[in-house]
C-alpha atoms as a PDB file:
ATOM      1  CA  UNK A   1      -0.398  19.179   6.442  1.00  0.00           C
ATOM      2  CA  UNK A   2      -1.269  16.496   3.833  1.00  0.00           C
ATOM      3  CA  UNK A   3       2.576  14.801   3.996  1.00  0.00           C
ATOM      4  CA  UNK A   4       0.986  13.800   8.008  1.00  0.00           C
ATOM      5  CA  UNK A   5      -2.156  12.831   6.434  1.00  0.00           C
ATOM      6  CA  UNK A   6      -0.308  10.903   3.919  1.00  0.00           C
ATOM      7  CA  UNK A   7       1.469   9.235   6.485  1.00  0.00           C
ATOM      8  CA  UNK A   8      -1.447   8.208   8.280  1.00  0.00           C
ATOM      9  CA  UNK A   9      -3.421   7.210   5.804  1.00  0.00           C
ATOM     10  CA  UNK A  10      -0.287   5.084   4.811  1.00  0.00           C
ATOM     11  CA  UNK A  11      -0.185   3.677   8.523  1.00  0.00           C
ATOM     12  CA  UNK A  12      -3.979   2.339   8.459  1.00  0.00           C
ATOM     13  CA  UNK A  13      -3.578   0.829   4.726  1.00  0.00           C
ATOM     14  CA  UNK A  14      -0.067  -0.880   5.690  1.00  0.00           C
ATOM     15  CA  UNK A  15      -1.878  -1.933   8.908  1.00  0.00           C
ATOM     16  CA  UNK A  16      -4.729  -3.284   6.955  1.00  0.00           C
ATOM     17  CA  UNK A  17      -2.373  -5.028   4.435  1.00  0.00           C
ATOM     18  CA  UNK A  18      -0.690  -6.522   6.898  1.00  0.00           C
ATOM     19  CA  UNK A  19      -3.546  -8.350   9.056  1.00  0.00           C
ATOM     20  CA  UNK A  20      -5.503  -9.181   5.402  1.00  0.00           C
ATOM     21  CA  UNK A  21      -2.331 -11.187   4.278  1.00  0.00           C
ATOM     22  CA  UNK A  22      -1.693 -14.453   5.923  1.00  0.00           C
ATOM     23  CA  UNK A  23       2.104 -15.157   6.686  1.00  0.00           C
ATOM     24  CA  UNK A  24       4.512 -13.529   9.477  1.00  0.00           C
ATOM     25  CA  UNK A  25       5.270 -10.208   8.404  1.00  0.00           C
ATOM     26  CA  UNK A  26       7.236  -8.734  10.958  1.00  0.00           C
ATOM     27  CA  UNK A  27       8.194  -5.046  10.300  1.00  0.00           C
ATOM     28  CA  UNK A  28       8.502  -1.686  12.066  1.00  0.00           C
ATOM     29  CA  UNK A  29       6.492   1.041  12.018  1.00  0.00           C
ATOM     30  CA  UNK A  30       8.317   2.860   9.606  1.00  0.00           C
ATOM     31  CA  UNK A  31       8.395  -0.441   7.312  1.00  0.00           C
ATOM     32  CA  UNK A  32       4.487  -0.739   7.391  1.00  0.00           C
ATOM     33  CA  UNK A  33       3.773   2.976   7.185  1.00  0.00           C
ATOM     34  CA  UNK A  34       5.941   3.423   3.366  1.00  0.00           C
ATOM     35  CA  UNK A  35       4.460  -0.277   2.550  1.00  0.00           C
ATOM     36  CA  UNK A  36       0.852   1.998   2.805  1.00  0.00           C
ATOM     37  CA  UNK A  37       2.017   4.973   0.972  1.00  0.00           C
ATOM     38  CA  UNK A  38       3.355   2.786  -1.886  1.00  0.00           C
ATOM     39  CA  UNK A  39       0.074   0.647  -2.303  1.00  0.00           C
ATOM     40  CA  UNK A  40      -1.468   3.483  -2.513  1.00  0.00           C
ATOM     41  CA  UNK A  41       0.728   5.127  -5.156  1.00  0.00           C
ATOM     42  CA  UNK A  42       0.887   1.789  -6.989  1.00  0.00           C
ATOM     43  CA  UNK A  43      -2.692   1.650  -7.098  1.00  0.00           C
ATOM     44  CA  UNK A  44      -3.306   5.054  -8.488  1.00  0.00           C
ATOM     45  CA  UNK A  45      -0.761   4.891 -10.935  1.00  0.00           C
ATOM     46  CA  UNK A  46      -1.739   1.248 -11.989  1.00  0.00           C
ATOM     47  CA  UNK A  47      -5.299   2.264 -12.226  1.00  0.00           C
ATOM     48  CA  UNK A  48      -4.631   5.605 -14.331  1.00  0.00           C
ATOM     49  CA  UNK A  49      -2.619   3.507 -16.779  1.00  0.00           C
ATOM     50  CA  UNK A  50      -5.520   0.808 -17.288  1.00  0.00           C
ATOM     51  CA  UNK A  51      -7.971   4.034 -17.355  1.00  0.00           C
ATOM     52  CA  UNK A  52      -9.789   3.394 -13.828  1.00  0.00           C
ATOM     53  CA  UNK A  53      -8.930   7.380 -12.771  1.00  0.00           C
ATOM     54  CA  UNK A  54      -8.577  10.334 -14.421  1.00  0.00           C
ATOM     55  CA  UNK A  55      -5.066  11.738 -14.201  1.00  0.00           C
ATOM     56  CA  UNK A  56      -4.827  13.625 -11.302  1.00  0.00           C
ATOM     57  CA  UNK A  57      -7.045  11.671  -9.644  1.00  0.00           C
ATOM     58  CA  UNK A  58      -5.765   9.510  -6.620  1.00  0.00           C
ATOM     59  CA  UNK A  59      -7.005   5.353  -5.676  1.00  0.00           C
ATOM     60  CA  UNK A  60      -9.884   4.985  -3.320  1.00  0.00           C
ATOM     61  CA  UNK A  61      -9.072   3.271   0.137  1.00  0.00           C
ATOM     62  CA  UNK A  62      -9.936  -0.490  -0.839  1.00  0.00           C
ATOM     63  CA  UNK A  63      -7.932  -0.134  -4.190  1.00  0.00           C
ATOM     64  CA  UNK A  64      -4.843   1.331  -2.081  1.00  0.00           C
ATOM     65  CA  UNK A  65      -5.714  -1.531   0.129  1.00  0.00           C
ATOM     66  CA  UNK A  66      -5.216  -4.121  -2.113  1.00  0.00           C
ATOM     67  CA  UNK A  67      -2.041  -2.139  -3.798  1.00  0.00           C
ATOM     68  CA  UNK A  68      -0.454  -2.484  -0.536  1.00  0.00           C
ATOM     69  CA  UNK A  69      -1.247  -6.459   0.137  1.00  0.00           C
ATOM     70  CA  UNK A  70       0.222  -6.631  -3.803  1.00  0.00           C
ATOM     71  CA  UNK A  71       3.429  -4.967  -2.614  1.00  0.00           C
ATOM     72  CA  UNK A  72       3.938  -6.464   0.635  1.00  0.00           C
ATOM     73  CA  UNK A  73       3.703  -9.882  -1.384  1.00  0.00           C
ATOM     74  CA  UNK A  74       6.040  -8.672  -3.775  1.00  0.00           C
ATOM     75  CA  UNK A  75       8.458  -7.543  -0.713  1.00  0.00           C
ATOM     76  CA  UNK A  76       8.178 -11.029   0.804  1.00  0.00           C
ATOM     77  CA  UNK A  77       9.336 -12.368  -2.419  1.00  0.00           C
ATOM     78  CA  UNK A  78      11.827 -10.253  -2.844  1.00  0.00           C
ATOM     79  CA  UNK A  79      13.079 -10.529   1.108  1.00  0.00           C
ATOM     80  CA  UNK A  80      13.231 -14.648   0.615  1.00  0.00           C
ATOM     81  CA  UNK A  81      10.178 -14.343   3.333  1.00  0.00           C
ATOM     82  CA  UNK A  82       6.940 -16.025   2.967  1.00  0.00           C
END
């Protein structure tokens, strides 16, 4: 059950990400749903290596938010989109 949570959860953050960022981002579904999931594992991991959580310990919604707006800039870089 928590890989479907997981997924949604990913779905809303990507979603999120998406309309916070100005720019055309056109993606799928699938595209916007692992764009969520890996803000929000960049954010945890980035925040347990600067010592914001505890190992073990996952990133809140704004902070997995913000991971995913840092990695959908990163894939328009990377993509040659802007």
């Amino acid at each position: 059950m928590s890989i479907i949570w997981t997924i949604l959860i990913g779905l809303v953050v990507g979603l999120i990400a998406r309309a916070i960022k100005p720019g055309n981002d056109a993606m799928g579904w699938i595209m916007t749903i692992v764009l969520g999931v890996v803000g929000s594992l960049a954010a945890t991991y980035g925040g347990q290596a600067i010592g914001l959580y505890q190992p073990g310990q996952s990133a809140g919604f704004i902070a997995s938010v913000i991971g995913a707006i840092v990695v959908l800039f990163i894939y328009g870089l990377v993509s040659g989109k802007k």
